[in-house]
Protein backbone atom coordinates (compact mmCIF):
# COMPACT_ATOMS: atom_id res chain seq x y z
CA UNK A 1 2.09 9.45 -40.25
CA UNK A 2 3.55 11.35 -37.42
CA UNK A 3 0.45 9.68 -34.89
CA UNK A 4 0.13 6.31 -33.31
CA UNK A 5 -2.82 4.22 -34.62
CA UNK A 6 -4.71 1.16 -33.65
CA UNK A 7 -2.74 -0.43 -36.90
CA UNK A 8 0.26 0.16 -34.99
CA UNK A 9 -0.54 -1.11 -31.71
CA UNK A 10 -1.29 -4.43 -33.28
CA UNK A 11 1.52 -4.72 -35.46
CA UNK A 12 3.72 -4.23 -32.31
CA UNK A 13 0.95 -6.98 -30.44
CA UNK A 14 1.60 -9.36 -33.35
CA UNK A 15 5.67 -9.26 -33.05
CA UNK A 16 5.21 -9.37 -29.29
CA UNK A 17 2.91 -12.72 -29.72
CA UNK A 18 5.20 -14.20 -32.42
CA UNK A 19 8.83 -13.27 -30.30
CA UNK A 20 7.43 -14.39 -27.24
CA UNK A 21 4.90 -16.78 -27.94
CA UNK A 22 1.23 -16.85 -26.15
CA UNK A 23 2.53 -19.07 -23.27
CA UNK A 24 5.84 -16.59 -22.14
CA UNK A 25 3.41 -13.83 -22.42
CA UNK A 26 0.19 -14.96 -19.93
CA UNK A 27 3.33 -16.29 -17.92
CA UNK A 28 4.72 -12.73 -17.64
CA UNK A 29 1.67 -11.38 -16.59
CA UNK A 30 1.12 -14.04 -14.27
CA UNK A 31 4.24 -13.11 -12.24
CA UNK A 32 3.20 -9.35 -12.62
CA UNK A 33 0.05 -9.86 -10.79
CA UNK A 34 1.62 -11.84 -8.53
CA UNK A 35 4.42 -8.75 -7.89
CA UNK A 36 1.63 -6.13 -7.51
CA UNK A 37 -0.59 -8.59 -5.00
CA UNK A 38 2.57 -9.38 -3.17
CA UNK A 39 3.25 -5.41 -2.99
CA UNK A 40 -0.27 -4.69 -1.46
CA UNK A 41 -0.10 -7.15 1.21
CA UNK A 42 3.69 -5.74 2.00
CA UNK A 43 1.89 -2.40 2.35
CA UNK A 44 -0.87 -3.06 4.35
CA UNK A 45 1.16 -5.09 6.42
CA UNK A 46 3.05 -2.42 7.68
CA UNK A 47 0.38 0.44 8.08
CA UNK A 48 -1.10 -2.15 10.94
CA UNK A 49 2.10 -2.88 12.18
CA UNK A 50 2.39 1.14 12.59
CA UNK A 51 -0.79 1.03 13.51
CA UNK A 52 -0.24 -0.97 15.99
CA UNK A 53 2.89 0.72 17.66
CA UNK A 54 1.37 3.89 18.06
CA UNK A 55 -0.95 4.71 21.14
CA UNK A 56 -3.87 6.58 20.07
CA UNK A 57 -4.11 9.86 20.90
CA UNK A 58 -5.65 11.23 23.77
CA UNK A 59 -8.59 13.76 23.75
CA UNK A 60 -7.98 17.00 25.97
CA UNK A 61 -11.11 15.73 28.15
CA UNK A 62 -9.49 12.18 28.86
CA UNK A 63 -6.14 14.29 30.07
CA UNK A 64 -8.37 16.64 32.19
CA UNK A 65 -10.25 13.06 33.97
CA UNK A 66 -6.45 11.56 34.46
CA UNK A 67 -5.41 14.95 36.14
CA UNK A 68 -8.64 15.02 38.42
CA UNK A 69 -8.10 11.71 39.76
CA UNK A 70 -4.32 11.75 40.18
CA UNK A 71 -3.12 12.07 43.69
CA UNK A 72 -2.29 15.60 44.95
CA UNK A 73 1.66 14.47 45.04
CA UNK A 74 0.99 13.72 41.16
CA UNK A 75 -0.27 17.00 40.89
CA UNK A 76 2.13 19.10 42.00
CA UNK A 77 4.88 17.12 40.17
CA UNK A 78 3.15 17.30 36.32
């Protein structure tokens, strides 16, 4: 008595489908889906627009080239 069984889950199914009715219910999950998809595109919207604002990173070799082929007034001031 103290578990939950499959007898309970659709008792509780049963109220939910008679309170509610089959139409509020595919309705409600309609708009949930539509939540979470909305959600997912407002997250991967802004990881590119991060993305996009930050400069990739330079490797040590593409700082060593920029060095070698500044000017020697460059040089002395960096």
């Amino acid at each position: 008595m103290g578990g939950v069984s499959i007898w309970h889950w659709i008792v509780v199914g049963v109220v939910v489908m008679l309170l509610f009715g089959r139409g509020k219910v595919s309705e409600l999950m309609g708009d949930v889906a539509k939540g979470i998809k909305a959600f997912k595109k407002g997250m991967t919207d802004e990881e590119t627009a991060e993305a996009a604002k930050t400069e990739p990173a330079k490797s040590v070799e593409d700082q060593r080239v920029e060095a070698a082929q500044a000017s020697p007034v460059e040089r002395k001031v960096s």
